[in-house]
Protein backbone atom coordinates (compact mmCIF):
# COMPACT_ATOMS: atom_id res chain seq x y z
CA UNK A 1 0.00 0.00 0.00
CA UNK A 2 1.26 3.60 -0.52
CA UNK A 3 1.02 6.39 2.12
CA UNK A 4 -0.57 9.17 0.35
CA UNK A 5 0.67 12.74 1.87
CA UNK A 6 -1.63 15.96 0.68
CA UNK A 7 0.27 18.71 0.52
CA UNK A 8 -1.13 22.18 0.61
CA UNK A 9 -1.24 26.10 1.59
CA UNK A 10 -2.84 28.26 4.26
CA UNK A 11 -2.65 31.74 5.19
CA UNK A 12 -3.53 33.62 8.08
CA UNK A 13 -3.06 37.11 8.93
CA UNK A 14 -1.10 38.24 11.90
CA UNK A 15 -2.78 40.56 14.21
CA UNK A 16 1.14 42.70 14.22
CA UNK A 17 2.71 45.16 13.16
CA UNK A 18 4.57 45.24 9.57
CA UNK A 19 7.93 45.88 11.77
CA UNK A 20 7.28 42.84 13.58
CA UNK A 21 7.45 40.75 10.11
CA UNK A 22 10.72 41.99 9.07
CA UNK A 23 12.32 41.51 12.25
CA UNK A 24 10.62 37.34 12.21
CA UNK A 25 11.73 37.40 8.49
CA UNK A 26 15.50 37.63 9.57
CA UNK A 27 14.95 35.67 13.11
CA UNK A 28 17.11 32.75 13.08
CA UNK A 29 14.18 31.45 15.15
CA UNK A 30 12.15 31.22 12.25
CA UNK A 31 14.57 28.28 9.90
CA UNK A 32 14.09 26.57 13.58
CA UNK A 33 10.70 26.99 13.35
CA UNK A 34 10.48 24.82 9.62
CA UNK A 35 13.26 22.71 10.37
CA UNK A 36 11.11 21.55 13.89
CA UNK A 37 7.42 21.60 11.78
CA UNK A 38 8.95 20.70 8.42
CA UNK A 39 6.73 23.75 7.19
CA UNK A 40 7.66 26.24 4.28
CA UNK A 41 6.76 29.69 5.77
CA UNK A 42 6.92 33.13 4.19
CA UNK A 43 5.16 36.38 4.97
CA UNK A 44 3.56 38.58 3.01
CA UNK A 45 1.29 41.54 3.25
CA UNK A 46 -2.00 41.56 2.03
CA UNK A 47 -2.76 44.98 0.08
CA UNK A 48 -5.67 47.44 1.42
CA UNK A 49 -9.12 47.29 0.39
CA UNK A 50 -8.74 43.58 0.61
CA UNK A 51 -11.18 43.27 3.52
CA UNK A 52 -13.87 40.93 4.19
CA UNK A 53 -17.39 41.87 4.88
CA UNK A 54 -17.43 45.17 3.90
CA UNK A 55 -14.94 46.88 6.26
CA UNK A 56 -12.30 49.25 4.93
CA UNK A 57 -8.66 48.87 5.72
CA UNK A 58 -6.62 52.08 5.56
CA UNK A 59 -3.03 49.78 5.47
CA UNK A 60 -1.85 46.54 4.40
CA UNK A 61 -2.10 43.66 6.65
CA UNK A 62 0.59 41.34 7.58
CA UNK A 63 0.13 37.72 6.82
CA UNK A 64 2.26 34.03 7.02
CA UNK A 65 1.95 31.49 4.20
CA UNK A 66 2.18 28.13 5.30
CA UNK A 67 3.07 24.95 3.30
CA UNK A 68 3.34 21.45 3.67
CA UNK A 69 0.73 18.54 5.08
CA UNK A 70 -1.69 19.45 7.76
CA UNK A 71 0.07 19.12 10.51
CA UNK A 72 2.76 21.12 9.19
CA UNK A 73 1.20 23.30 8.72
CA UNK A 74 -0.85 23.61 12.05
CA UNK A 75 2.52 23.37 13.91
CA UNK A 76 4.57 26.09 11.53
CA UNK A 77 1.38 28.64 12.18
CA UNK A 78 1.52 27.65 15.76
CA UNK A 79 5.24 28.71 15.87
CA UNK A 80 5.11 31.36 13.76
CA UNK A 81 2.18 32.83 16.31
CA UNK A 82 3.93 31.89 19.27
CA UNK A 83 7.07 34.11 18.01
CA UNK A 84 5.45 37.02 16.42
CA UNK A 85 2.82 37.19 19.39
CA UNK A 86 5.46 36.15 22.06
């Protein structure tokens, strides 16, 4: 029988400020983070007037891609949180 892995994407946006992304993009805690989680993560920022539900944003919103299987990428957004939030 063969072990079928799905891999896949998520985002999520990160209730933080852009500042906070740039300094995670350069953490050496985050390689730890996908080397522990075997995640891909990047960050991005989602443009303005991008909302949901009719709200207006006035700036772009930070946000983490995550790749891999599930649970990689449950654990990478965990760590990612955990860091950016800490």
């Amino acid at each position: 029988s063969v072990m079928r892995i799905r891999l896949g994407v998520i985002s999520e946006e990160l209730p933080v400020k852009a500042d906070v992304v740039q300094r995670l993009e350069k953490s050496p805690f985050l390689k730890q983070i996908m080397l522990a989680t075997g995640s891909s993560i990047r960050f991005f920022m989602k443009p303005a007037g991008t909302a949901e539900a009719g709200k207006s944003r006035k700036r772009s919103v930070p946000c983490v891609l995550a790749g891999g299987s599930l649970q990689e990428r449950w654990r990478g957004l965990q760590g990612v949180k955990i860091i950016a939030l800490g």
